[in-house]
N, C-alpha and C. Protein backbone atom coordinates (compact mmCIF):
# COMPACT_ATOMS: atom_id res chain seq x y z
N UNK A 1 0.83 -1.19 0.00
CA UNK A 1 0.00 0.00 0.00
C UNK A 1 0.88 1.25 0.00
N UNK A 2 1.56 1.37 0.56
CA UNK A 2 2.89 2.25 0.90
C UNK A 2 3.91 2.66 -0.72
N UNK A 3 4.13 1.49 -0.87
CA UNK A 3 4.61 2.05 -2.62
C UNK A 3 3.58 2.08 -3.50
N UNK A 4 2.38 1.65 -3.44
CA UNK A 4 1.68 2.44 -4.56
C UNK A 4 1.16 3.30 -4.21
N UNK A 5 0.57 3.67 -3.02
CA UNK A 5 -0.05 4.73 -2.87
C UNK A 5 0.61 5.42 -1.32
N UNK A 6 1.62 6.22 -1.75
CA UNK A 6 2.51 6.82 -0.48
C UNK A 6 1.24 8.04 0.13
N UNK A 7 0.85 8.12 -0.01
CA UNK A 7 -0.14 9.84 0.19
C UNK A 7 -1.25 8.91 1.77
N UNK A 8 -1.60 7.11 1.51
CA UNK A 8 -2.59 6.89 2.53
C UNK A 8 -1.87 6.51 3.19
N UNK A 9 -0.77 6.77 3.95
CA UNK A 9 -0.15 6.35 5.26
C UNK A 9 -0.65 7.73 5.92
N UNK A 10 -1.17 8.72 5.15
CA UNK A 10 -1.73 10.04 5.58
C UNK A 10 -3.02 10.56 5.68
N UNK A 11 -3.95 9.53 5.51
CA UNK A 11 -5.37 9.35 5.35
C UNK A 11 -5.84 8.85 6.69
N UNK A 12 -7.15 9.91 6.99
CA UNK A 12 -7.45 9.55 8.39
C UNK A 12 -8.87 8.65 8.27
N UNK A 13 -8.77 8.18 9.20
CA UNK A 13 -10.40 7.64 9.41
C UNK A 13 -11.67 8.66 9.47
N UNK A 14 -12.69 8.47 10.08
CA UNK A 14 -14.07 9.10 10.57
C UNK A 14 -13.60 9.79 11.49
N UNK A 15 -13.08 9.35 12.25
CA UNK A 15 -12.02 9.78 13.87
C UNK A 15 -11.22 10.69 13.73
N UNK A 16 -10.46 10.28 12.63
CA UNK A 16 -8.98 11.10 12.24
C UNK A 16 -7.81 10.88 12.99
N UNK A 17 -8.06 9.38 12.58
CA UNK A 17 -6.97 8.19 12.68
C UNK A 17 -6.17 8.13 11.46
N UNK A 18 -4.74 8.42 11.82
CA UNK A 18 -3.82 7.87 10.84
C UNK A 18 -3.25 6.47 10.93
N UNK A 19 -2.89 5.52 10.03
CA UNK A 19 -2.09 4.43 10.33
C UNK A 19 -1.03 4.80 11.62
N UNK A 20 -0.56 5.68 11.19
CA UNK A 20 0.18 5.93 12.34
C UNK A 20 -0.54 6.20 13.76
N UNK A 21 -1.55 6.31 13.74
CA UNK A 21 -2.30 6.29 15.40
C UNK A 21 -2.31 4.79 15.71
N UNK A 22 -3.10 4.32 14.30
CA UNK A 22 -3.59 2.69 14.73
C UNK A 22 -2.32 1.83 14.83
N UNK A 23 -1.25 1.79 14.60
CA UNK A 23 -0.28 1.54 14.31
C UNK A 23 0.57 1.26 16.25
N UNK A 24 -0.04 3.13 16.93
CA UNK A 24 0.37 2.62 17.84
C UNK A 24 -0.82 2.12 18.84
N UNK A 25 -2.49 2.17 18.33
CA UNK A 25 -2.98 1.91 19.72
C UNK A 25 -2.52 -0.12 19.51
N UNK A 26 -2.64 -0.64 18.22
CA UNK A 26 -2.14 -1.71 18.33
C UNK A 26 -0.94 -1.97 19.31
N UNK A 27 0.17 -1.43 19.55
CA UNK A 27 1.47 -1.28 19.98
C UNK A 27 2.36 -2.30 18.82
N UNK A 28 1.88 -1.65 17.68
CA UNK A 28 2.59 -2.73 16.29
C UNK A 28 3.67 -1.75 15.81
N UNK A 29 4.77 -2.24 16.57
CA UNK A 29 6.19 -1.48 16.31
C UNK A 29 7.02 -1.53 14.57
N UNK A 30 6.34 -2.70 13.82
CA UNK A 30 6.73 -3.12 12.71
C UNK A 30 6.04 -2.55 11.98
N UNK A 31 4.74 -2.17 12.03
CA UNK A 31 3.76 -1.12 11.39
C UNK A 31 4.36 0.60 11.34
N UNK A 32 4.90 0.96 12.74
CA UNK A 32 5.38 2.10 13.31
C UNK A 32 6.52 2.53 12.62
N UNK A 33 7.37 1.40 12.27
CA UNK A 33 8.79 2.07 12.04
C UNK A 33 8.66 2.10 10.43
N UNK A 34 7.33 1.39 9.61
CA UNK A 34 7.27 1.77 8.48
C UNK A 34 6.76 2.82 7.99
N UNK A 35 6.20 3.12 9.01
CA UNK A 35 5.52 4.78 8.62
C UNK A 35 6.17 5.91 9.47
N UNK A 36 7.45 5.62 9.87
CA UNK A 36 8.35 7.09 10.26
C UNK A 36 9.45 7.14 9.25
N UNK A 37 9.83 6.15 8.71
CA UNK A 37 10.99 5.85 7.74
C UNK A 37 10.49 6.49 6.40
N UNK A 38 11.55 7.05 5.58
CA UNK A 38 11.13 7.53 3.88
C UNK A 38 11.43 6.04 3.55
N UNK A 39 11.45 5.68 1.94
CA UNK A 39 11.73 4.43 1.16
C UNK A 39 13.08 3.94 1.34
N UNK A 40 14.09 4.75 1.82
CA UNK A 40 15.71 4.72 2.08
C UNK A 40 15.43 4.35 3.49
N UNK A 41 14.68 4.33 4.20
CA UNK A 41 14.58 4.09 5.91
C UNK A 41 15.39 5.08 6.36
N UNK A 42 15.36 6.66 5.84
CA UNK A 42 15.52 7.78 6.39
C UNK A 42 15.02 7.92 7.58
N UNK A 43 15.12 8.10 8.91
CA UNK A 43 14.14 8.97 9.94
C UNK A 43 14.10 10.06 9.92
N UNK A 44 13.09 10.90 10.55
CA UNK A 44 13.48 12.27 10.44
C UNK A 44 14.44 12.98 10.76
N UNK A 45 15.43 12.46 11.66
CA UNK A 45 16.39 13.00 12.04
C UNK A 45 17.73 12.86 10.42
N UNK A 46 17.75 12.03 9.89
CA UNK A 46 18.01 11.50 8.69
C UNK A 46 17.53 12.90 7.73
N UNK A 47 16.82 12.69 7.38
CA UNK A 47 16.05 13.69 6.66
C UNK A 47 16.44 15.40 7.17
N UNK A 48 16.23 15.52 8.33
CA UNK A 48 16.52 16.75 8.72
C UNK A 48 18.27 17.37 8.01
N UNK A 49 19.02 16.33 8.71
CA UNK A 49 20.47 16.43 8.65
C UNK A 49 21.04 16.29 6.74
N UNK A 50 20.40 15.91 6.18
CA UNK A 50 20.25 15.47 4.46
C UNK A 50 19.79 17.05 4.14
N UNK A 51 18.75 17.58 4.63
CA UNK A 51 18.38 18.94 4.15
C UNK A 51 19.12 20.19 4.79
N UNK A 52 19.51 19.84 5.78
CA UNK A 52 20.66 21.18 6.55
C UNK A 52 19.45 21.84 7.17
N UNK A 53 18.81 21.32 7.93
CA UNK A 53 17.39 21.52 8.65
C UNK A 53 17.78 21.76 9.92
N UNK A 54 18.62 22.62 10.44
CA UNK A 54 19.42 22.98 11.85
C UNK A 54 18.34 23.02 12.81
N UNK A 55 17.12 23.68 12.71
CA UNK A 55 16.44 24.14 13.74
C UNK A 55 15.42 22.45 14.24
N UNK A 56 15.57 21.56 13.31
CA UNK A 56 14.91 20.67 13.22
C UNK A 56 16.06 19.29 13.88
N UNK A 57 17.11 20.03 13.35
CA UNK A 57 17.53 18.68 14.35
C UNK A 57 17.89 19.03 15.50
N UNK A 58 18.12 20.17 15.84
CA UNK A 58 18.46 20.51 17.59
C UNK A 58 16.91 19.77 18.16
N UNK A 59 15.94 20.60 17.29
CA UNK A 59 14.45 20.22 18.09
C UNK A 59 14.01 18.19 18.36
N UNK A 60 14.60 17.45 17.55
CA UNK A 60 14.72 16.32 17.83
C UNK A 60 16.02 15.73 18.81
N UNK A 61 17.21 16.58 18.48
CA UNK A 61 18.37 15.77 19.67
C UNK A 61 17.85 16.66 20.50
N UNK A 62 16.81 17.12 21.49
CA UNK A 62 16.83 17.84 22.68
C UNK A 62 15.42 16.94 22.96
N UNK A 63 14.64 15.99 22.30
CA UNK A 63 13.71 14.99 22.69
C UNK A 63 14.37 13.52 22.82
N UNK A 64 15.08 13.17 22.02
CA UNK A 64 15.91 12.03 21.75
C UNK A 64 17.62 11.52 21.40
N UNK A 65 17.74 10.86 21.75
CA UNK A 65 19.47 10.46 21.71
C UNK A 65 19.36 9.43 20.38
N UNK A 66 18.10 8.19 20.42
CA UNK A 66 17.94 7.33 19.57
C UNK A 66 18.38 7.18 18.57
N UNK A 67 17.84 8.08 17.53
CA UNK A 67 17.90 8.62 16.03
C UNK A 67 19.39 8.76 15.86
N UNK A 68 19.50 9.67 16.74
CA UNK A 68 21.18 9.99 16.28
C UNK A 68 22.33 8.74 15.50
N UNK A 69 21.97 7.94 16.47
CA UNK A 69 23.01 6.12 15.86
C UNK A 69 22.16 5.23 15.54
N UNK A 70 20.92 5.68 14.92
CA UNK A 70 19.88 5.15 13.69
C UNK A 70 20.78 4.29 12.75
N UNK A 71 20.86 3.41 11.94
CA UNK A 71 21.13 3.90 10.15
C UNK A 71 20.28 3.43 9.37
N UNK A 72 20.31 4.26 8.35
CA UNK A 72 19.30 4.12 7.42
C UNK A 72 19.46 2.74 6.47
N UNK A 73 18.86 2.76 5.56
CA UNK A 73 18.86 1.51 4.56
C UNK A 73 20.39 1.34 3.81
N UNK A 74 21.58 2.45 3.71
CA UNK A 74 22.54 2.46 3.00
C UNK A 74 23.64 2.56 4.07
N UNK A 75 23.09 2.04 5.55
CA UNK A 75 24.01 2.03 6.71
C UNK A 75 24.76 3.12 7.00
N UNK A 76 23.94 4.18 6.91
CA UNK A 76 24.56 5.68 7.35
C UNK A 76 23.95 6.13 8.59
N UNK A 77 24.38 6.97 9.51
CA UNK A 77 23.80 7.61 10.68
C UNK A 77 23.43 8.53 9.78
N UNK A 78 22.65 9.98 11.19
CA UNK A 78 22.15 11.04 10.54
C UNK A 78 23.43 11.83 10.22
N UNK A 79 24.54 12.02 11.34
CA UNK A 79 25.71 12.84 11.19
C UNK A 79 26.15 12.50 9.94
N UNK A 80 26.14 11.52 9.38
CA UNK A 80 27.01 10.75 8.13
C UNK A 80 26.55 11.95 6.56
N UNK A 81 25.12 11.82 6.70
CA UNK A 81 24.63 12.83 5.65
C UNK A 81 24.92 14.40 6.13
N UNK A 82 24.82 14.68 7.17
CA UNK A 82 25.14 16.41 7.32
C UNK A 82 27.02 16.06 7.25
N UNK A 83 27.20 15.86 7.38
CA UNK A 83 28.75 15.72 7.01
C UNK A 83 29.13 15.54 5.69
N UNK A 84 28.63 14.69 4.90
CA UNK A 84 29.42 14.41 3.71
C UNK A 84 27.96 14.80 2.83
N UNK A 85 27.16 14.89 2.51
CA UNK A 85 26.10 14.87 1.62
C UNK A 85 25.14 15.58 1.41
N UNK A 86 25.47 17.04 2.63
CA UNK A 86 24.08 17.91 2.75
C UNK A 86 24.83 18.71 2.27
N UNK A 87 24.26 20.21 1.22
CA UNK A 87 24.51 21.21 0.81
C UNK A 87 24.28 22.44 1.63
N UNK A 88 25.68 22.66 2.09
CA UNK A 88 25.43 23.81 2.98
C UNK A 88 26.50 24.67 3.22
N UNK A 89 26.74 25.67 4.41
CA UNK A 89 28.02 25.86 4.34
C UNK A 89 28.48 25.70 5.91
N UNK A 90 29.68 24.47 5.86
CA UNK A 90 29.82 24.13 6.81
C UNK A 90 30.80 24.72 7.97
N UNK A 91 30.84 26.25 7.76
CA UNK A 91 31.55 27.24 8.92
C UNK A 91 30.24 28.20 9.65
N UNK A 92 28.75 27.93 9.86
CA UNK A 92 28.33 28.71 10.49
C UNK A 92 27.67 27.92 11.62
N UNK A 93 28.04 28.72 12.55
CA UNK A 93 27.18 28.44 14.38
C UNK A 93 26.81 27.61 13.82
N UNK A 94 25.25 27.44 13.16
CA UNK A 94 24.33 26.78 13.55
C UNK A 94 24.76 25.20 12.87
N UNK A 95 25.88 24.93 11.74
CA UNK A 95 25.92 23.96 11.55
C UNK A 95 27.08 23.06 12.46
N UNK A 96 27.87 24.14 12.93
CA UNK A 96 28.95 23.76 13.86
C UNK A 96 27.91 22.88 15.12
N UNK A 97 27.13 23.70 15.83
CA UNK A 97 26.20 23.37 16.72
C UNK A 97 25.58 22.26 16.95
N UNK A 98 24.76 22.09 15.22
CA UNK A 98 24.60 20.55 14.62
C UNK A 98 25.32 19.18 14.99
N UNK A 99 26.30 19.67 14.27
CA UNK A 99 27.39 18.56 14.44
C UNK A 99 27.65 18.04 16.37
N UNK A 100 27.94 18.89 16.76
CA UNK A 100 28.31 18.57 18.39
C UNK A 100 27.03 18.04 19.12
N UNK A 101 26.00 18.41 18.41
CA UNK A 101 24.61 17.74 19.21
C UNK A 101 24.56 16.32 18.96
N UNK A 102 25.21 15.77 17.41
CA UNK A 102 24.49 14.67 17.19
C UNK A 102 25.89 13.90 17.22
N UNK A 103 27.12 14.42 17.83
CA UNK A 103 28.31 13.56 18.57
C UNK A 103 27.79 13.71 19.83
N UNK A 104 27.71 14.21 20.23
CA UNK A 104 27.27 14.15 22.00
C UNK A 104 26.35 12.61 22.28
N UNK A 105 25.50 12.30 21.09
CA UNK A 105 24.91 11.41 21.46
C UNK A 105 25.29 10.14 21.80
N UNK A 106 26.27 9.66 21.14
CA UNK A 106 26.89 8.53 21.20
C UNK A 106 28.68 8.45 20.66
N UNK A 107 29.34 9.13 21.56
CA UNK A 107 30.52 9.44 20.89
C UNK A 107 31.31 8.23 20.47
N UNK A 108 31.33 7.37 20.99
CA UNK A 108 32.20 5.89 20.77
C UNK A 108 31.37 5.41 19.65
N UNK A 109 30.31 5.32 19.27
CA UNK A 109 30.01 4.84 18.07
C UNK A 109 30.14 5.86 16.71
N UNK A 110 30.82 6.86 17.13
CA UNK A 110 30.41 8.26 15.97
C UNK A 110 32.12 8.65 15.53
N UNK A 111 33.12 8.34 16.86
CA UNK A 111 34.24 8.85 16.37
C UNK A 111 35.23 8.00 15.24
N UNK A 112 34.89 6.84 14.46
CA UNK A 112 35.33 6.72 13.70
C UNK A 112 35.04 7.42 12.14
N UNK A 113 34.02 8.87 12.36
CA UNK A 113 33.98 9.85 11.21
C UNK A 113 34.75 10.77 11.61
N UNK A 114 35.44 10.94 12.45
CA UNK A 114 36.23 12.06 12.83
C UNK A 114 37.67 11.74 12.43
N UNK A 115 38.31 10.80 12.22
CA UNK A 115 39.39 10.26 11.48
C UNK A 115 39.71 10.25 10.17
């Protein structure tokens, strides 16, 4: 349902139920993680850090540590794309800032990009 029709993982019920509600009153975690993921199994934190979305990923590493040592479908963290793959320019505050939020999270699993 999901690859042919990506738009009803966004379709509510009578209620204004998304899969993603029913998803969790089930507590169906395999349902859940298919509808936070893009087709790459991006998370948003993924996504954020891919677009140079600064204000968006402070606002997720200041709810969660998780995401941070995620990887997606091509075995990348989120740091992996704001580092090598996001278009930006990588001498201002806010991307410097970036970066140290989403090492803070798990530094022993993160410092072999710092080499």
């Amino acid at each position: 349902m999901a690859k042919a029709n990506p738009k009803s993982l966004h379709l509510a019920d009578k209620k204004g139920f998304t899969p993603l509600h029913i998803s969790c009153k089930f507590d169906d975690i395999e349902t859940f993680n298919l509808l936070i993921r893009d087709a790459n199994g991006n998370l948003p934190l993924h996504i954020a850090c891919l677009e140079s979305s600064y204000r968006v990923v402070s606002y997720i590493r200041e709810r969660s540590t998780r995401e941070a040592t995620e990887l997606n479908n091509e075995g990348k963290l989120p740091i992996e794309l704001l580092l090598y793959e996001a278009e930006f320019d990588r001498y201002t505050f806010e991307y410097i800032q970036c970066v140290y939020k989403l090492l803070r999270a798990n530094p022993e699993s993160l410092s072999h990009l710092l080499v």
